[in-house]
Protein backbone atom coordinates (compact mmCIF):
# COMPACT_ATOMS: atom_id res chain seq x y z
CA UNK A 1 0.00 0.00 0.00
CA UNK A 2 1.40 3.18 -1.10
CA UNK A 3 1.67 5.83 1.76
CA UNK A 4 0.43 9.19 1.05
CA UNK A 5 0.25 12.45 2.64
CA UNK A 6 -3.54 13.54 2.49
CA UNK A 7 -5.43 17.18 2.25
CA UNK A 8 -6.85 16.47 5.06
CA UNK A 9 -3.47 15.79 7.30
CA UNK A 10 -1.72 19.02 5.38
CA UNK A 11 -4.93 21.26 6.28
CA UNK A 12 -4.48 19.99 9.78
CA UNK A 13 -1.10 20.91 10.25
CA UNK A 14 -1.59 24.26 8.81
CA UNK A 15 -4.85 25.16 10.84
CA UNK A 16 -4.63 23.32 14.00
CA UNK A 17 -1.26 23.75 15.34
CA UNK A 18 -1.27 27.46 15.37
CA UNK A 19 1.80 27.42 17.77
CA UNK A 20 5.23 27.20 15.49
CA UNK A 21 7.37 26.19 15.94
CA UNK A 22 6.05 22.71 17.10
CA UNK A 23 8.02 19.48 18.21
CA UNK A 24 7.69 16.03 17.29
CA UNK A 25 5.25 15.69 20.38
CA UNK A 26 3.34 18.55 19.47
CA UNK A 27 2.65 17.38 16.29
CA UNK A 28 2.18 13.79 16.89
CA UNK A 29 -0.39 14.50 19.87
CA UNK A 30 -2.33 16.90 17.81
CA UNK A 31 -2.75 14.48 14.78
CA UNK A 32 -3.95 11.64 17.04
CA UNK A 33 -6.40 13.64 18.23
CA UNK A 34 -8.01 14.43 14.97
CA UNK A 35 -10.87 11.36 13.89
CA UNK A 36 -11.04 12.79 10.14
CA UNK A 37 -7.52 12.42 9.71
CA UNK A 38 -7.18 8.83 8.47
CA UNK A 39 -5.55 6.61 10.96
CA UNK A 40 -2.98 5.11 8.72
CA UNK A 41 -1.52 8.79 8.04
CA UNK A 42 -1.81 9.11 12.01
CA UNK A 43 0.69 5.57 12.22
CA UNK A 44 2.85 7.25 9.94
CA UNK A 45 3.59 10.38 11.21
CA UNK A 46 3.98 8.86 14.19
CA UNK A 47 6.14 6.29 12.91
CA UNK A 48 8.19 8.40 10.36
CA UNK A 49 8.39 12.08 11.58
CA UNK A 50 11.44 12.35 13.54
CA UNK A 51 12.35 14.16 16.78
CA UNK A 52 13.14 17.68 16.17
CA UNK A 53 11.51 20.60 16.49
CA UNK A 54 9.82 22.30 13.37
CA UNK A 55 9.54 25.64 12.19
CA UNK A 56 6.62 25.69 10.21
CA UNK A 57 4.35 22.77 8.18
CA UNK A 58 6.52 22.68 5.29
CA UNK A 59 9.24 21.77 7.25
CA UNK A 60 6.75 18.56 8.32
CA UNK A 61 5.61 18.12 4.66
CA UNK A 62 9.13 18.06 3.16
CA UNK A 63 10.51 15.30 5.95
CA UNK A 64 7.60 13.44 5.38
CA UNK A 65 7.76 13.40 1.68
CA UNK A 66 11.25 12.05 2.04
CA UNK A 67 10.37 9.06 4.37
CA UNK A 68 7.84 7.97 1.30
C-alpha cells in the first residue's frame, strides 16, 4: 500500500497547530487527536516524523515526503 500524505493531514497541520514552531510531540499529539484524519496517516507520522523541532508545516511536509 502506497503511503500518502492527504489534504486532510496538510490542512491539519496548517490550521490546528497554530503554535510554530512545534516538536515532534506537538505534532504527533495533535494528529492523534483528529478522527477525520485517516488513521494510517496518524501511524505514519507517528512512525516516520522524527524528533526535532519544526519551524513551520513545510518543514513537516518536506521530511515526510522524504520518508515515502
Amino acid at each position: 500500500m502506497e503511503t500518502t500524505i492527504s489534504k486532510e493531514w496538510t490542512t491539519h497541520i496548517r490550521e490546528h497547530i497554530v503554535k510554530w514552531p512545534a516538536t515532534r510531540d506537538d505534532i504527533v499529539t495533535a494528529c492523534n487527536n483528529l478522527e477525520h484524519v485517516p488513521e494510517h496517516e496518524r501511524k505514519f507520522v507517528t512512525e516516520n516524523l522524527p524528533e526535532d523541532t519544526y519551524a513551520n508545516p513545510e518543514e513537516v511536509t518536506k521530511v515526510l515526503m522524504e520518508k515515502m
